[in-house]
N, C-alpha and C. Protein backbone atom coordinates (compact mmCIF):
# COMPACT_ATOMS: atom_id res chain seq x y z
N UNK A 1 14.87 -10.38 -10.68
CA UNK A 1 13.98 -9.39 -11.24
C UNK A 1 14.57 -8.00 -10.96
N UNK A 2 14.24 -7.30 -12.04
CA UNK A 2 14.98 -5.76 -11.71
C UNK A 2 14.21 -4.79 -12.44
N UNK A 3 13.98 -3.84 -11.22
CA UNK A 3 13.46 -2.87 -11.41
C UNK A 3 13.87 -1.56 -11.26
N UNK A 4 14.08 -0.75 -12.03
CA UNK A 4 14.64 0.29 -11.92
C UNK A 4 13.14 1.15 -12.10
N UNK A 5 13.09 1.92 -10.52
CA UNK A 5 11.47 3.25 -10.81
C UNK A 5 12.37 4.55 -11.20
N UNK A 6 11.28 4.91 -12.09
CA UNK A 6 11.32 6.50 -12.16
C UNK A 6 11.38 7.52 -11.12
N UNK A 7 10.75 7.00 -10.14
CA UNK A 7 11.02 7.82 -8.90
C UNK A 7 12.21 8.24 -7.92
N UNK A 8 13.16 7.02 -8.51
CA UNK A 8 14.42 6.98 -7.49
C UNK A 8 14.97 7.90 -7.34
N UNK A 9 15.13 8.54 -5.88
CA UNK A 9 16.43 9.61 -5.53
C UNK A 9 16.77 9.11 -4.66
N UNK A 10 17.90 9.99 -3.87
CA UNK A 10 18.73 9.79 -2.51
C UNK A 10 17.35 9.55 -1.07
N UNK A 11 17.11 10.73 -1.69
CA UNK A 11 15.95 10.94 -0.40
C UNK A 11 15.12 9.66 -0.13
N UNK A 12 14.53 8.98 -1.13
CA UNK A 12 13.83 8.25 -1.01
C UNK A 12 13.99 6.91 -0.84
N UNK A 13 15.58 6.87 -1.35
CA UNK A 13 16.33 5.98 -1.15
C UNK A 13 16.64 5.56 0.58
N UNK A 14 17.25 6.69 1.16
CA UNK A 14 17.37 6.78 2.72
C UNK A 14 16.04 6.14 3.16
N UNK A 15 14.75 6.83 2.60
CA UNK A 15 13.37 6.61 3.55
C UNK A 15 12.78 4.89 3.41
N UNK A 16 13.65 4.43 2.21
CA UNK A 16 13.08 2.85 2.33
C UNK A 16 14.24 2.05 2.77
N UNK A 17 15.41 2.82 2.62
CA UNK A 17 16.60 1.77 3.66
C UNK A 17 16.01 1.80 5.53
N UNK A 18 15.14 2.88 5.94
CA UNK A 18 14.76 3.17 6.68
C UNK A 18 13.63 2.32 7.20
N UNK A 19 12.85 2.02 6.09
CA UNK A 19 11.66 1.44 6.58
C UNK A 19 12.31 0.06 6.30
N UNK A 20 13.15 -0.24 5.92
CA UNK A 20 13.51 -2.00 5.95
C UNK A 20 14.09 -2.33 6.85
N UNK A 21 14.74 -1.23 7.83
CA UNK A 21 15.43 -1.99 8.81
C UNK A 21 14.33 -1.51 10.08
N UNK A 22 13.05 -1.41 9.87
CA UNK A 22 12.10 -1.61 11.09
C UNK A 22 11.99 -3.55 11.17
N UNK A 23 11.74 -3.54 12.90
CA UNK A 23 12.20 -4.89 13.12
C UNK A 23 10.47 -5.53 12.93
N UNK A 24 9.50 -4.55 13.73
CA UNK A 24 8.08 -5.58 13.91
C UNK A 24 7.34 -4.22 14.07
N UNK A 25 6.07 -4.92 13.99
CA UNK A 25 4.92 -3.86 14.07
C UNK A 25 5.06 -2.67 14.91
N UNK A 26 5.38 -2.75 16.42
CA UNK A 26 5.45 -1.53 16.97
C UNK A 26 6.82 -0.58 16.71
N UNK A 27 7.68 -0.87 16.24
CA UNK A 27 8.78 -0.22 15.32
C UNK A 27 7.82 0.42 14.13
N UNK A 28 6.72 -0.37 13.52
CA UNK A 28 6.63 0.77 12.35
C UNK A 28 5.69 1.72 13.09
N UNK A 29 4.53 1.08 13.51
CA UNK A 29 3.39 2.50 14.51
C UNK A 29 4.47 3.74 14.74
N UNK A 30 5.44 3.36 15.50
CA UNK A 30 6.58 4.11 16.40
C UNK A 30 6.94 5.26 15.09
N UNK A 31 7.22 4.60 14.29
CA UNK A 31 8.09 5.28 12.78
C UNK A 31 6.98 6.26 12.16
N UNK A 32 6.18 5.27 11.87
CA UNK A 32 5.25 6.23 11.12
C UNK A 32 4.61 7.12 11.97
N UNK A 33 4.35 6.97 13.15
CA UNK A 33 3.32 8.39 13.47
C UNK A 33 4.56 9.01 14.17
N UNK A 34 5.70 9.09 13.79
CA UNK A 34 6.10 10.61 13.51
C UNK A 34 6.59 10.97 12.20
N UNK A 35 6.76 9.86 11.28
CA UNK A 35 7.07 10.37 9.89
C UNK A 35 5.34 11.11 9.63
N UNK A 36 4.63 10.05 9.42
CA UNK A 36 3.36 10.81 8.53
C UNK A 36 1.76 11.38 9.95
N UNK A 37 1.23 11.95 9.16
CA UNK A 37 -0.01 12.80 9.46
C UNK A 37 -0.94 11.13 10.02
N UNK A 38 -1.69 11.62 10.86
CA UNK A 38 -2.81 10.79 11.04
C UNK A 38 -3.48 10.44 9.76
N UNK A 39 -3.62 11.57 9.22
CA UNK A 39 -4.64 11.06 7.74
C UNK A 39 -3.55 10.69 6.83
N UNK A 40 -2.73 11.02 6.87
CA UNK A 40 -1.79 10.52 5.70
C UNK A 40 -1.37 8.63 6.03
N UNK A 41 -1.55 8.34 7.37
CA UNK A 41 -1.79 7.06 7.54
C UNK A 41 -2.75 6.54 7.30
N UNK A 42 -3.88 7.07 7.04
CA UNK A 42 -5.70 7.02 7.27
C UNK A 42 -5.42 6.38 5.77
N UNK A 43 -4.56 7.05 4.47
CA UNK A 43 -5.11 7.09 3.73
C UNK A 43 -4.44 6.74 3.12
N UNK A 44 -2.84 5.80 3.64
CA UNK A 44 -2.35 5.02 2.79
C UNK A 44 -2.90 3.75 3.27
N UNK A 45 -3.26 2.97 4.73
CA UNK A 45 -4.59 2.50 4.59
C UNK A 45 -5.33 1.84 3.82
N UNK A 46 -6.34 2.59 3.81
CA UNK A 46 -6.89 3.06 3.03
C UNK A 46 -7.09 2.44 1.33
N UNK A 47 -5.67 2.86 0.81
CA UNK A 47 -5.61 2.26 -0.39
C UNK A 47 -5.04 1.03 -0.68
N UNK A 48 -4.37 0.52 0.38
CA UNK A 48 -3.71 -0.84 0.28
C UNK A 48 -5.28 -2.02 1.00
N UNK A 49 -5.81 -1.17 1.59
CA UNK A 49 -7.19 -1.98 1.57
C UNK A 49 -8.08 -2.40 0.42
N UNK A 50 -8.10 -0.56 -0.19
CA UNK A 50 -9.08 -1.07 -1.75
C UNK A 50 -8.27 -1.85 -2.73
N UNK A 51 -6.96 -1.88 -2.43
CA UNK A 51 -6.23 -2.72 -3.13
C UNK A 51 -6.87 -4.30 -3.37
N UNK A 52 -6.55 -4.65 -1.51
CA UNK A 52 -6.50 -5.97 -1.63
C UNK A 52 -7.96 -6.99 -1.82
N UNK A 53 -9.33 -5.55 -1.69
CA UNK A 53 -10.41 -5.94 -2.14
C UNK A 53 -11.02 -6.04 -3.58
N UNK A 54 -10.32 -5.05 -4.53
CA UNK A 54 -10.08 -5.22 -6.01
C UNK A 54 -9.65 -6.02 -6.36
N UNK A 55 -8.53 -6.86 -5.71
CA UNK A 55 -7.65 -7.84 -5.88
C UNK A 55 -8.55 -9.27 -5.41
N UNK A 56 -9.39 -8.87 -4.45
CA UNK A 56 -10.18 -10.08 -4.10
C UNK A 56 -11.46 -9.99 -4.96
N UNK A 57 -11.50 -8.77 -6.30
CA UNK A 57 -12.53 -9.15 -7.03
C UNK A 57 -14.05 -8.46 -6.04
N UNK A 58 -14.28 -7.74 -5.38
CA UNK A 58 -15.39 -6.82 -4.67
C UNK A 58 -15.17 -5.53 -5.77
N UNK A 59 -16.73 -5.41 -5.57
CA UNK A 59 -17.31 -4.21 -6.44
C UNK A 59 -16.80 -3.04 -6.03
N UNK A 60 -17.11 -2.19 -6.67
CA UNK A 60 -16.85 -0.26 -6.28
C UNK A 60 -17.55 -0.02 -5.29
N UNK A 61 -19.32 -0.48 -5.33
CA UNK A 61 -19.88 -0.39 -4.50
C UNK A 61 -19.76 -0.93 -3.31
N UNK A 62 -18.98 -1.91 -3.07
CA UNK A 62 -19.22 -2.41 -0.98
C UNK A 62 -17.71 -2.06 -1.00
N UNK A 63 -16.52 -1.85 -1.87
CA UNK A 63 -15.72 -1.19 -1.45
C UNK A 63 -15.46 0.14 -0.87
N UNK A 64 -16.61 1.11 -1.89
CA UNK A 64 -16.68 1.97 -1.10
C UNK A 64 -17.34 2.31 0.36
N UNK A 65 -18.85 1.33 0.59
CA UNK A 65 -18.69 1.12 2.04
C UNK A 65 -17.94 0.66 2.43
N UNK A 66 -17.17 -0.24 2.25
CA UNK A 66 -16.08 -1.04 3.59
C UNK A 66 -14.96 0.41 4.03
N UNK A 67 -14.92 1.08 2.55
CA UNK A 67 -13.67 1.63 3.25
C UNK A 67 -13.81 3.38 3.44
N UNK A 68 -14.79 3.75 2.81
CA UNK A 68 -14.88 5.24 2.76
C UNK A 68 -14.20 5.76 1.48
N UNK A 69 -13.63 4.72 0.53
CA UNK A 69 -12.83 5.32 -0.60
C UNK A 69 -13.92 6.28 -1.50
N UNK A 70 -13.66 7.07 -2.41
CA UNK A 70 -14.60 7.94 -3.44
C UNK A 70 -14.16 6.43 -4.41
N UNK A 71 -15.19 6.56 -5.49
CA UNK A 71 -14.47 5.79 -6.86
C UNK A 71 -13.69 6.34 -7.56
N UNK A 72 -13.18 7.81 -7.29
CA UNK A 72 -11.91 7.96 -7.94
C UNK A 72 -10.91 7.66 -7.25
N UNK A 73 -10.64 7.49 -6.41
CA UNK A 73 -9.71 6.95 -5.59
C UNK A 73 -9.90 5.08 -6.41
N UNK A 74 -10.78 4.79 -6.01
CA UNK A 74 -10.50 3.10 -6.70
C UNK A 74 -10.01 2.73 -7.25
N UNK A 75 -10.59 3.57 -8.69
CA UNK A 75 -10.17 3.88 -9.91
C UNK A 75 -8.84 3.54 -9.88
N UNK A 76 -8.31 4.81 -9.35
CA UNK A 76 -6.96 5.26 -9.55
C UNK A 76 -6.08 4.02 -8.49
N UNK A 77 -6.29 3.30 -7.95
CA UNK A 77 -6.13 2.07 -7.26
C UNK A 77 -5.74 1.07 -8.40
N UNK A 78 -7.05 0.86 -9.06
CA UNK A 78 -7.49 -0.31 -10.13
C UNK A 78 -6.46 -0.13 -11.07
N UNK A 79 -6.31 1.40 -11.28
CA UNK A 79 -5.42 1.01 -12.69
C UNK A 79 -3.74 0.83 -12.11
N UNK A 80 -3.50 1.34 -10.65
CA UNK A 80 -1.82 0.91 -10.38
C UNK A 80 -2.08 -0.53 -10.50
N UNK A 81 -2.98 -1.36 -9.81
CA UNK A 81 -2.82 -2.86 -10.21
C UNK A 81 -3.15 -3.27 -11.49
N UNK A 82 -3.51 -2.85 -12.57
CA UNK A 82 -3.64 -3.20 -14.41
C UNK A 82 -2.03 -2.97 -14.78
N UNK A 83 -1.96 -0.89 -13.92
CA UNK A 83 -0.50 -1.22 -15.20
C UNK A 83 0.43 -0.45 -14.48
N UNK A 84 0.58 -0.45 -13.12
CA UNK A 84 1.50 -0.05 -12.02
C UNK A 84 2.56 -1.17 -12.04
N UNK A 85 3.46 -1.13 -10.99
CA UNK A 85 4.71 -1.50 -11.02
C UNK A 85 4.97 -2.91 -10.23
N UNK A 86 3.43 -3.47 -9.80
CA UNK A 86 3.38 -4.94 -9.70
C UNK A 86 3.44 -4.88 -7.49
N UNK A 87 3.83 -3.57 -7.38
CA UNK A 87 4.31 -3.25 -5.62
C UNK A 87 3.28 -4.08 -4.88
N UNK A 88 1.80 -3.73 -4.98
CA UNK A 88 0.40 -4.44 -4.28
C UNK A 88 0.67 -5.73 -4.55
N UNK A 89 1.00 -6.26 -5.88
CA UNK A 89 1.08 -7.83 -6.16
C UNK A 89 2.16 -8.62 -5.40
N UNK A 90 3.23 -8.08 -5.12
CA UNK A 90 4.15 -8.73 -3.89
C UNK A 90 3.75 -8.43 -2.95
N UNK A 91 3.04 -7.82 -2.15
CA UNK A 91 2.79 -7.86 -0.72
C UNK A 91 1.80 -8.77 -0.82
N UNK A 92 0.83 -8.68 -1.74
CA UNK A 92 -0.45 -9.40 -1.47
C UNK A 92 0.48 -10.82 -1.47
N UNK A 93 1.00 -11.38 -2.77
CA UNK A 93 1.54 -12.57 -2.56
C UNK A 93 2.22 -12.95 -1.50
N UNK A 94 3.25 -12.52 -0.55
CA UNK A 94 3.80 -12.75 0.18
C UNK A 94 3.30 -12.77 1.56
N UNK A 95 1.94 -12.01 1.77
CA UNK A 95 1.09 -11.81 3.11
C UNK A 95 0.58 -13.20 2.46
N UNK A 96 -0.21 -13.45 1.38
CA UNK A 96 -1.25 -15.02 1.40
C UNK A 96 -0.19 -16.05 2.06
N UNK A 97 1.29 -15.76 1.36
CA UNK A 97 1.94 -17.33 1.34
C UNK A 97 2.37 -17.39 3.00
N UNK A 98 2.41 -16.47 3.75
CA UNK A 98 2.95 -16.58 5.53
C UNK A 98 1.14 -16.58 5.97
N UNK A 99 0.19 -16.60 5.22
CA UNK A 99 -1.37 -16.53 5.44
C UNK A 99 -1.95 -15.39 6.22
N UNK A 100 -1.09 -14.31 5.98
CA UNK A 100 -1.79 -13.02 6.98
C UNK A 100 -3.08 -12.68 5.83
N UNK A 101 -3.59 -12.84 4.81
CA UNK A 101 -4.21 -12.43 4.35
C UNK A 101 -5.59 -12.70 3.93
């Protein structure tokens, strides 16, 4: 499968050769809270949560209690999984098939 994103540069290129060679969980904690903001962790989070509850088919409504999301945020969730680049659909698949999910 091949995907070529619109987004690709050098920079970003470095920052995911970066995040692939983290070994286990406390390597990424370690990584990320000095790459990103408390809330900027809060709130990627956040959306890989309303992800995987859209994905499990839960309403706007107990999503937004479970997670604190607005429904534009959902929204804008809902439609990367309709007609985004498939990213949520391999993690989700690959967390069910090792059963973290």
């Amino acid at each position: 499968m091949s995907y070529e994103s619109r987004l690709k540069n050098p920079q970003l290129d470095f920052l995911f050769d970066a995040i692939l060679h983290l070994q286990d969980k406390e390597e990424c904690y370690r990584f990320f809270e000095d790459l990103c903001t408390i809330r900027e962790l809060q709130t990627i989070a956040q959306r890989i949560n309303v992800a995987k509850l859209l994905t499990n088919k839960v309403t706007y409504q107990i999503i937004m209690e479970q997670t604190g999301a607005s429904t534009t945020t959902i929204g804008r969730i809902n439609k990367s999984l309709i007609y985004g680049a498939s990213g949520y659909q391999i993690i989700f698949d690959r967390l069910k098939n090792k059963g973290s999910r």
